[in-house]
N, C-alpha and C. Protein backbone atom coordinates (compact mmCIF):
# COMPACT_ATOMS: atom_id res chain seq x y z
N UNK A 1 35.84 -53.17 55.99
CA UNK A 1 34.58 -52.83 55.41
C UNK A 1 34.66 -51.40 54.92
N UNK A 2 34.09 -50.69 53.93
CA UNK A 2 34.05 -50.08 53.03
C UNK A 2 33.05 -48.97 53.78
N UNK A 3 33.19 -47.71 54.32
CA UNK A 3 32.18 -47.06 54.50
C UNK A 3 31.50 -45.91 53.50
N UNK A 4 30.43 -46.02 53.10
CA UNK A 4 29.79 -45.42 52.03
C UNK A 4 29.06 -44.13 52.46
N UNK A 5 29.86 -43.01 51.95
CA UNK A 5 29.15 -41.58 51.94
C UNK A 5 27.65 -41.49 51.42
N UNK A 6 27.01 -40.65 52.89
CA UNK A 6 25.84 -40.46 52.60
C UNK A 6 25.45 -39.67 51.40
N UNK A 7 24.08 -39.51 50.54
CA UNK A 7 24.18 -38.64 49.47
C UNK A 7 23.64 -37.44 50.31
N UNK A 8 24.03 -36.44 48.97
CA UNK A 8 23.88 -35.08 49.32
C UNK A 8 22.32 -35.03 49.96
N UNK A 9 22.23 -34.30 51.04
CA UNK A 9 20.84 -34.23 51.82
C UNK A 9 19.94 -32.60 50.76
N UNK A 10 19.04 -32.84 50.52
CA UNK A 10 18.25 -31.81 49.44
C UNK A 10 17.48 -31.46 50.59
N UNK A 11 17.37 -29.77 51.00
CA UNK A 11 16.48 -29.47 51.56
C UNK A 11 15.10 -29.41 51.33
N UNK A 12 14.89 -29.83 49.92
CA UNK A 12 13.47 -29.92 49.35
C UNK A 12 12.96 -30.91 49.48
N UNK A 13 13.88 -32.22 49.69
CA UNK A 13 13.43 -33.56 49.75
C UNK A 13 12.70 -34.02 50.48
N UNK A 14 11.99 -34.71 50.33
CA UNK A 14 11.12 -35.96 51.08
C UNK A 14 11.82 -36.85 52.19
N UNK A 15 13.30 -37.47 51.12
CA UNK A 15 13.24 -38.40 51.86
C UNK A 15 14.56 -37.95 53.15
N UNK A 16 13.74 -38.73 54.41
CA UNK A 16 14.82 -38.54 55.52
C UNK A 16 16.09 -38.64 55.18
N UNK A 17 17.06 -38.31 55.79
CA UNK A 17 18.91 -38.67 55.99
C UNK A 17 18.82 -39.99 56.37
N UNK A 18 19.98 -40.61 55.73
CA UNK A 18 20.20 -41.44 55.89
C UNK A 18 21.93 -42.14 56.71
N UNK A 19 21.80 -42.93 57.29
CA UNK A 19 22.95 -42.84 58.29
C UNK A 19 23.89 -43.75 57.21
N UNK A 20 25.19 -43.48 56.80
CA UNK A 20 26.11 -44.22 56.86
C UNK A 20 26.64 -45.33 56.58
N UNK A 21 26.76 -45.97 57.62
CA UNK A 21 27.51 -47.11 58.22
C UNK A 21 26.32 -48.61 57.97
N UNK A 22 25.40 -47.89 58.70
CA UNK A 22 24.45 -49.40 58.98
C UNK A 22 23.04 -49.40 57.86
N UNK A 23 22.87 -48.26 56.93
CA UNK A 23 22.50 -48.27 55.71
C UNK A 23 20.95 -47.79 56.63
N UNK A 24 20.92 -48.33 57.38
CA UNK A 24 19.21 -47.93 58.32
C UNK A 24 18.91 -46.26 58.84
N UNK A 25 18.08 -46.36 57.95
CA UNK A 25 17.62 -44.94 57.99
C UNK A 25 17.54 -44.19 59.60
N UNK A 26 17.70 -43.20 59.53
CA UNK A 26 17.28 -42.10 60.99
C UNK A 26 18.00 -41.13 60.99
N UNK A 27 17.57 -39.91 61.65
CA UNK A 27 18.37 -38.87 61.66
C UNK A 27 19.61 -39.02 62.85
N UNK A 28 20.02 -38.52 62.70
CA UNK A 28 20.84 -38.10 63.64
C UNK A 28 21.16 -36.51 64.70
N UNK A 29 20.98 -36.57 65.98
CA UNK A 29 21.11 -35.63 66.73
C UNK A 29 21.94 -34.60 65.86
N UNK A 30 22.38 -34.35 65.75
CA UNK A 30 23.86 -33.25 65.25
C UNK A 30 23.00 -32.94 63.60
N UNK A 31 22.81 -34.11 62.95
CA UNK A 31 22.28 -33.69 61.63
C UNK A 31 21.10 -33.18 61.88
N UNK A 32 20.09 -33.40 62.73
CA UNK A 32 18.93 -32.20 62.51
C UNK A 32 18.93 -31.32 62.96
N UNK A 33 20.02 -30.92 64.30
CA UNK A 33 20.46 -29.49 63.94
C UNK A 33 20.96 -28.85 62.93
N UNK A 34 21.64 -29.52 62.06
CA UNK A 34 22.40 -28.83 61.04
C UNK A 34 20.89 -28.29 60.16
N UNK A 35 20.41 -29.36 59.58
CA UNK A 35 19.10 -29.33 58.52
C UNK A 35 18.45 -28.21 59.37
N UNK A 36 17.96 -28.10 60.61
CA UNK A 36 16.80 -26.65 61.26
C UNK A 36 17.73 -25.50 60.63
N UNK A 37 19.06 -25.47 61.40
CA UNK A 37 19.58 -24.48 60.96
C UNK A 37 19.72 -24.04 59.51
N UNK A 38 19.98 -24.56 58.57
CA UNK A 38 20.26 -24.46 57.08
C UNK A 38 18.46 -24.09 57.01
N UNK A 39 17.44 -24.81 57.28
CA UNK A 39 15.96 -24.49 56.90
C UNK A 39 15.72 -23.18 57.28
N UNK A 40 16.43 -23.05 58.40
CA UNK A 40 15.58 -21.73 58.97
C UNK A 40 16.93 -20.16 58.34
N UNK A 41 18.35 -20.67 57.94
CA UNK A 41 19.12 -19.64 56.96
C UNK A 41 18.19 -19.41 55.43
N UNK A 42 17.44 -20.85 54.82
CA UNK A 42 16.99 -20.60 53.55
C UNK A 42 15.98 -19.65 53.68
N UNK A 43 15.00 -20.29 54.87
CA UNK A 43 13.72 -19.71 55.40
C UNK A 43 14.23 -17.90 55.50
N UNK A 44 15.07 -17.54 56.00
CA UNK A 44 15.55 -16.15 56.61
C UNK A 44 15.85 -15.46 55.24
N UNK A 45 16.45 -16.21 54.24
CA UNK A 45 16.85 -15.11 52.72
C UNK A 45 15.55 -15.44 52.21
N UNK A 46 14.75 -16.39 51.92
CA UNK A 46 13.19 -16.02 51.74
C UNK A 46 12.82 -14.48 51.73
N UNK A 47 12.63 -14.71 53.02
CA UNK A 47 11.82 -13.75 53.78
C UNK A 47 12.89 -12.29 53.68
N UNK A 48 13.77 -12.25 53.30
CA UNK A 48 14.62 -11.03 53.32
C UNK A 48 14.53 -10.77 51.25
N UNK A 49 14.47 -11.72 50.85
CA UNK A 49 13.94 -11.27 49.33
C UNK A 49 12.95 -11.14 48.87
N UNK A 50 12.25 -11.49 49.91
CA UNK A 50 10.44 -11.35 49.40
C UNK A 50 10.50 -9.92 49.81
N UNK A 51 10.67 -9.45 51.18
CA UNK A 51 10.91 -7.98 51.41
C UNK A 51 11.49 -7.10 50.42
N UNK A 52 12.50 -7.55 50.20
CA UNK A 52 13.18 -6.49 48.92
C UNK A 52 12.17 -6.38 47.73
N UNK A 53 11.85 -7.47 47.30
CA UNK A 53 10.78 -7.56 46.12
C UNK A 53 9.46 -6.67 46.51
N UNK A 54 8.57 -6.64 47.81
CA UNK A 54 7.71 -5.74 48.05
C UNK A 54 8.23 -4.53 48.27
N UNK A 55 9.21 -3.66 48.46
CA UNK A 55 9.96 -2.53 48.58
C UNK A 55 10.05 -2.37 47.21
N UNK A 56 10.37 -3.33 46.54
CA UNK A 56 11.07 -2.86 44.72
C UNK A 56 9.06 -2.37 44.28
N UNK A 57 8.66 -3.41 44.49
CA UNK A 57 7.28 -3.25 43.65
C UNK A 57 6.04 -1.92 44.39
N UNK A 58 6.44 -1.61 46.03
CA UNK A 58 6.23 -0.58 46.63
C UNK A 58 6.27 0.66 45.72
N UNK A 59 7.87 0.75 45.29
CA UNK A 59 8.34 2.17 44.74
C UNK A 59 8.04 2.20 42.85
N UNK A 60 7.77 1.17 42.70
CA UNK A 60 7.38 1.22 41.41
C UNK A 60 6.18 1.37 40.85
N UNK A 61 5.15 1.53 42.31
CA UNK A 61 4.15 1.45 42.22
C UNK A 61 3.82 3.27 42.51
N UNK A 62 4.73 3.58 43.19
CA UNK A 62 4.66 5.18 43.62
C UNK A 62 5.13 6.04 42.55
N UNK A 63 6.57 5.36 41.69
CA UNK A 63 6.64 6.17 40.22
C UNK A 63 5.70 6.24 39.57
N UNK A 64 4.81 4.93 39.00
CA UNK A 64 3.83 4.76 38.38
C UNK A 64 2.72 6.19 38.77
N UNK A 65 2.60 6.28 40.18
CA UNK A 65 1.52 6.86 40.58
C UNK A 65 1.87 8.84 40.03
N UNK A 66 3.36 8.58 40.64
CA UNK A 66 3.93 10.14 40.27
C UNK A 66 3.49 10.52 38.79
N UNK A 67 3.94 9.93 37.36
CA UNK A 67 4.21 9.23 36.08
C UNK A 67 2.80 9.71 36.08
N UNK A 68 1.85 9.06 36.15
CA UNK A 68 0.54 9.36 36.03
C UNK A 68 -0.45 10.52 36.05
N UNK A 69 0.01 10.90 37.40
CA UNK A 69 0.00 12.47 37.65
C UNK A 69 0.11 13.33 37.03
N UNK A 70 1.38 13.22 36.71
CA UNK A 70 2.10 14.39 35.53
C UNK A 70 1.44 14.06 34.36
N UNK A 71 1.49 13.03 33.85
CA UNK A 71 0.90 12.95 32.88
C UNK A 71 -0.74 13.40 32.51
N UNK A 72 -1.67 13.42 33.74
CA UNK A 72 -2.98 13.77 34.16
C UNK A 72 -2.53 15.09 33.73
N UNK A 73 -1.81 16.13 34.67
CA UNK A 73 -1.81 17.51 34.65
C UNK A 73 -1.42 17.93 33.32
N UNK A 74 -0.34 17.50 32.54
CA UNK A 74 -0.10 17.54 31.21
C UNK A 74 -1.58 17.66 29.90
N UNK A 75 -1.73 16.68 30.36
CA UNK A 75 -3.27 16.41 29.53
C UNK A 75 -4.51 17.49 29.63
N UNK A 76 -4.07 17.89 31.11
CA UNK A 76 -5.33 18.63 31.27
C UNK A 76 -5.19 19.90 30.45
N UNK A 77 -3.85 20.00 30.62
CA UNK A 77 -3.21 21.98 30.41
C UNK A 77 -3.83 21.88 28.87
N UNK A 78 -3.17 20.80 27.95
CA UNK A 78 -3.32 20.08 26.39
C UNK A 78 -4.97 20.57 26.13
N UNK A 79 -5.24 19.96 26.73
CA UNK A 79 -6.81 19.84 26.83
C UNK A 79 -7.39 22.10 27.06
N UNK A 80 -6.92 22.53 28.04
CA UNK A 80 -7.35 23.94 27.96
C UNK A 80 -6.81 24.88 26.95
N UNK A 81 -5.67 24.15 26.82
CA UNK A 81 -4.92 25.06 25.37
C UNK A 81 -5.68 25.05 24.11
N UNK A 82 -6.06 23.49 23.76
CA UNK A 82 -6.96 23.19 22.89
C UNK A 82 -8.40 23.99 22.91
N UNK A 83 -8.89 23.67 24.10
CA UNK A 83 -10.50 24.45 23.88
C UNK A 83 -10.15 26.11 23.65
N UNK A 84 -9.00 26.76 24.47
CA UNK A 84 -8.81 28.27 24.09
C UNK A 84 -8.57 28.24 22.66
N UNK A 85 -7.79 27.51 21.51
CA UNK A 85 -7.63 27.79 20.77
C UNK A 85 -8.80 27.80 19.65
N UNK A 86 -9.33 26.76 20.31
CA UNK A 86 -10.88 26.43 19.33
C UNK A 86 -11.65 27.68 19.78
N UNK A 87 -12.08 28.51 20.83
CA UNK A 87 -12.55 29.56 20.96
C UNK A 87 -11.57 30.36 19.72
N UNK A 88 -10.65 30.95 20.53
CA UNK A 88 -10.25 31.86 19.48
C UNK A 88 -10.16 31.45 18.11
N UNK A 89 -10.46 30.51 17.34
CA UNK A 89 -10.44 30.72 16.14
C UNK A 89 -12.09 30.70 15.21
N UNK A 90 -12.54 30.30 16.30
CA UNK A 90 -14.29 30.44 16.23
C UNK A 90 -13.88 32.10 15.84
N UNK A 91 -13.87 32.80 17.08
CA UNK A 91 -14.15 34.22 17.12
C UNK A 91 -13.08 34.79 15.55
N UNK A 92 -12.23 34.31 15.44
CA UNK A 92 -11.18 34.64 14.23
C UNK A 92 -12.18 34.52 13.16
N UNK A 93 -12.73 33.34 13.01
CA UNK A 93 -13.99 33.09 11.86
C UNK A 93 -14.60 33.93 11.65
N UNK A 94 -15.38 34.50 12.96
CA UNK A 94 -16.68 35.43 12.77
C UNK A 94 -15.95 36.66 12.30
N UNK A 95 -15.06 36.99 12.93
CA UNK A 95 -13.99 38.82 12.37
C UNK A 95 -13.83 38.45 11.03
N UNK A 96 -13.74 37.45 10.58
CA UNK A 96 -13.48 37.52 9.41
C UNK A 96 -14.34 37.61 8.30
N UNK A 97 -15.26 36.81 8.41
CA UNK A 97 -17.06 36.82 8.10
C UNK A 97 -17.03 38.25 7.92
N UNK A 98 -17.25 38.89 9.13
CA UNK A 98 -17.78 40.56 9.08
C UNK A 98 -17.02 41.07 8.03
N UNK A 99 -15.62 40.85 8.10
CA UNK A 99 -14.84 42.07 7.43
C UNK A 99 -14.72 41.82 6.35
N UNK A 100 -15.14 40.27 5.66
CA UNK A 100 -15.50 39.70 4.64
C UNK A 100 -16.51 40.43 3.57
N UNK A 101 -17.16 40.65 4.55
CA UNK A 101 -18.91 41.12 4.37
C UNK A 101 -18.53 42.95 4.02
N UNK A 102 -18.16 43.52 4.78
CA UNK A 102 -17.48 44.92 4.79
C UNK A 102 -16.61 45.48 3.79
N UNK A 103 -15.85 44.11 3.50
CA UNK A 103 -15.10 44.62 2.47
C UNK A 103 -15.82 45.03 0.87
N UNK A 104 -16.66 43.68 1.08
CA UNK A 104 -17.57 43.26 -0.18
C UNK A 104 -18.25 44.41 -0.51
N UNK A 105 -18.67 45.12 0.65
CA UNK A 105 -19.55 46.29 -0.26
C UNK A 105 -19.01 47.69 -0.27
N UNK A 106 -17.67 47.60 0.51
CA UNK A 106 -16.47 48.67 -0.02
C UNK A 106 -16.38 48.90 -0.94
N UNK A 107 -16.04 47.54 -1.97
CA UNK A 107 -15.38 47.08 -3.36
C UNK A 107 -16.55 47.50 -4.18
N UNK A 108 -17.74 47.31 -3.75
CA UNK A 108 -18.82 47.72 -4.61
C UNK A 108 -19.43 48.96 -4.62
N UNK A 109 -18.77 49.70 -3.75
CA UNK A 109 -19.21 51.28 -3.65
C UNK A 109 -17.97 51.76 -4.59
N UNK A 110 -16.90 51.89 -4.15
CA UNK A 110 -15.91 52.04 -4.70
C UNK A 110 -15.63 51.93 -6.26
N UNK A 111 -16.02 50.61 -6.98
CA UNK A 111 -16.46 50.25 -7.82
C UNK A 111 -17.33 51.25 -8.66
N UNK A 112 -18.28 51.23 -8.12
CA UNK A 112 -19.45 52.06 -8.81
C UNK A 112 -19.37 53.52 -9.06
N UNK A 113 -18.39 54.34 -7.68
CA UNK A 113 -18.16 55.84 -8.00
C UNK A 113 -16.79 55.67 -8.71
N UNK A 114 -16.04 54.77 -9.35
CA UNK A 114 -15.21 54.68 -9.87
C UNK A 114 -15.67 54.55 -11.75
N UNK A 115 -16.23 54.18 -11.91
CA UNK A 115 -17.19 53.36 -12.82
C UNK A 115 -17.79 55.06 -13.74
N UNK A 116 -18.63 55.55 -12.66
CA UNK A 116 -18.84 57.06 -12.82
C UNK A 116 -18.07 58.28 -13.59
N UNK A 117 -16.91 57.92 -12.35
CA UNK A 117 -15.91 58.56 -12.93
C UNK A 117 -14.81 58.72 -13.96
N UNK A 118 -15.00 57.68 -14.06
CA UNK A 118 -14.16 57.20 -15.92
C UNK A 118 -15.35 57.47 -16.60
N UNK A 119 -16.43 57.17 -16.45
CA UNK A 119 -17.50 57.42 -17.59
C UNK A 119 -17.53 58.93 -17.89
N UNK A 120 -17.67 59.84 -17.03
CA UNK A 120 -17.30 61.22 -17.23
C UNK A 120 -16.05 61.78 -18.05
N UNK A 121 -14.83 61.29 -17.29
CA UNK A 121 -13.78 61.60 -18.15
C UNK A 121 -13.59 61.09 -19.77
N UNK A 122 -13.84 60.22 -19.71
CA UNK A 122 -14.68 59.82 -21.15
C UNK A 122 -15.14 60.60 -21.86
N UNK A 123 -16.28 60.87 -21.63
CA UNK A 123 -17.35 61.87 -22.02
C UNK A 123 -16.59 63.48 -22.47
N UNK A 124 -15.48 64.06 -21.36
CA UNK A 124 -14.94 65.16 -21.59
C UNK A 124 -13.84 65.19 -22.78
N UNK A 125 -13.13 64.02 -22.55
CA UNK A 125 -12.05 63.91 -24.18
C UNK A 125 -12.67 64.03 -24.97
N UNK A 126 -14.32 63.35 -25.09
CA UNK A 126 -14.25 62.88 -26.28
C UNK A 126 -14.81 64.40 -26.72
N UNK A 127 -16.08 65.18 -25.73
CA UNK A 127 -16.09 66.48 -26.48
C UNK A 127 -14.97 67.47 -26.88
N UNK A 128 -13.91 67.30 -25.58
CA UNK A 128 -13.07 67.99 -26.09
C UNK A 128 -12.09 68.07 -27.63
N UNK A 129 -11.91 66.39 -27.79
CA UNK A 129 -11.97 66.18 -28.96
C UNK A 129 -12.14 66.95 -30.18
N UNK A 130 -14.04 66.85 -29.98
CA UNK A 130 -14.47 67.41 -31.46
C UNK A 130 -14.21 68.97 -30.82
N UNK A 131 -14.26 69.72 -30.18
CA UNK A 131 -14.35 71.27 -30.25
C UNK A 131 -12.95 71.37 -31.01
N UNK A 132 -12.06 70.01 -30.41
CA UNK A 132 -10.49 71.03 -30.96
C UNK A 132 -10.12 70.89 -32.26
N UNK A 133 -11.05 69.51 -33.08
CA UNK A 133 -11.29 69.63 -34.24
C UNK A 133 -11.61 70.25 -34.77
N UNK A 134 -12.72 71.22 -34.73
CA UNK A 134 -13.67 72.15 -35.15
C UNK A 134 -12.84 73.37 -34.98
N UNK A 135 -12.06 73.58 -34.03
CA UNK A 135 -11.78 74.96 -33.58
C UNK A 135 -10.46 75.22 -34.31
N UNK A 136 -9.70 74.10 -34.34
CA UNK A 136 -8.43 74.12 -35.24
C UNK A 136 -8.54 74.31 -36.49
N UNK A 137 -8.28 75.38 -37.61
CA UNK A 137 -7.85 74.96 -38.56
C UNK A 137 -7.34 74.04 -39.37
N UNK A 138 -7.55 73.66 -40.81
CA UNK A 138 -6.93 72.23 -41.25
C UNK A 138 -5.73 72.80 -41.97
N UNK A 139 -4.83 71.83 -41.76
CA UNK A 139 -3.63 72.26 -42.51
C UNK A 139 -3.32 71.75 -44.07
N UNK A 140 -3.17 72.98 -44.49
CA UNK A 140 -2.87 72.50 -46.13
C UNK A 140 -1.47 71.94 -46.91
């Protein structure tokens, strides 16, 4: 008689082991030790990779937190640099306004006793002019 190998036993499976020889199902002493043991090795790397996975997602969760941080303090500094600069260029505005304003009526004082003063010198050529006409002899 022909004895026929059991099939491969699936720890996921449903269905019981099967014996052998007499085709009638049941476990066997020796085989459900083997199956606890193998359940409780799968059961054990489970539980030893689920650990690693909460350790991995632990520390990735603490970079994240670091990452964040920095990035908070970064933002903030961004953020005071910005409002100082918007002050100082407010105040740059107004100095400039004034001296805007200051200059404007520099240019127009300046202007005006300038204005004066060519009009005078003017005035002196041109008498001087005729006296030196008058005063010179004409040449023949």
């Amino acid at each position: 008689m022909l004895v026929s190998s059991p099939p491969p036993h699936d720890l996921m499976s449903t269905r019981p082991p099967t014996c052998g020889v007499s085709g009638v199902a049941g476990p066997r002493p020796g085989d459900e030790k083997q199956s606890a043991a193998e359940l409780d090795l799968v059961l054990q790397q489970h539980q030893n990779l689920q650990e690693k996975l909460a350790e991995e997602m632990l520390d990735l969760a603490r970079s994240l937190k670091t990452n964040t941080l920095a990035a908070q303090s970064v933002i903030k500094k961004d953020n005071q640099t910005l409002s100082h600069s918007l002050k100082m260029a407010d105040q740059n505005l107004e100095k400039l306004k004034t001296e805007s304003e200051r200059l404007e009526q520099h240019a127009q004082k300046s202007v005006n006793w300038l204005l004066w003063a060519m009009l005078i010198i003017v005035c002196f050529i041109f008498i001087s002019m005729i006296l030196f006409i008058r005063i010179m002899p004409k040449l023949k």
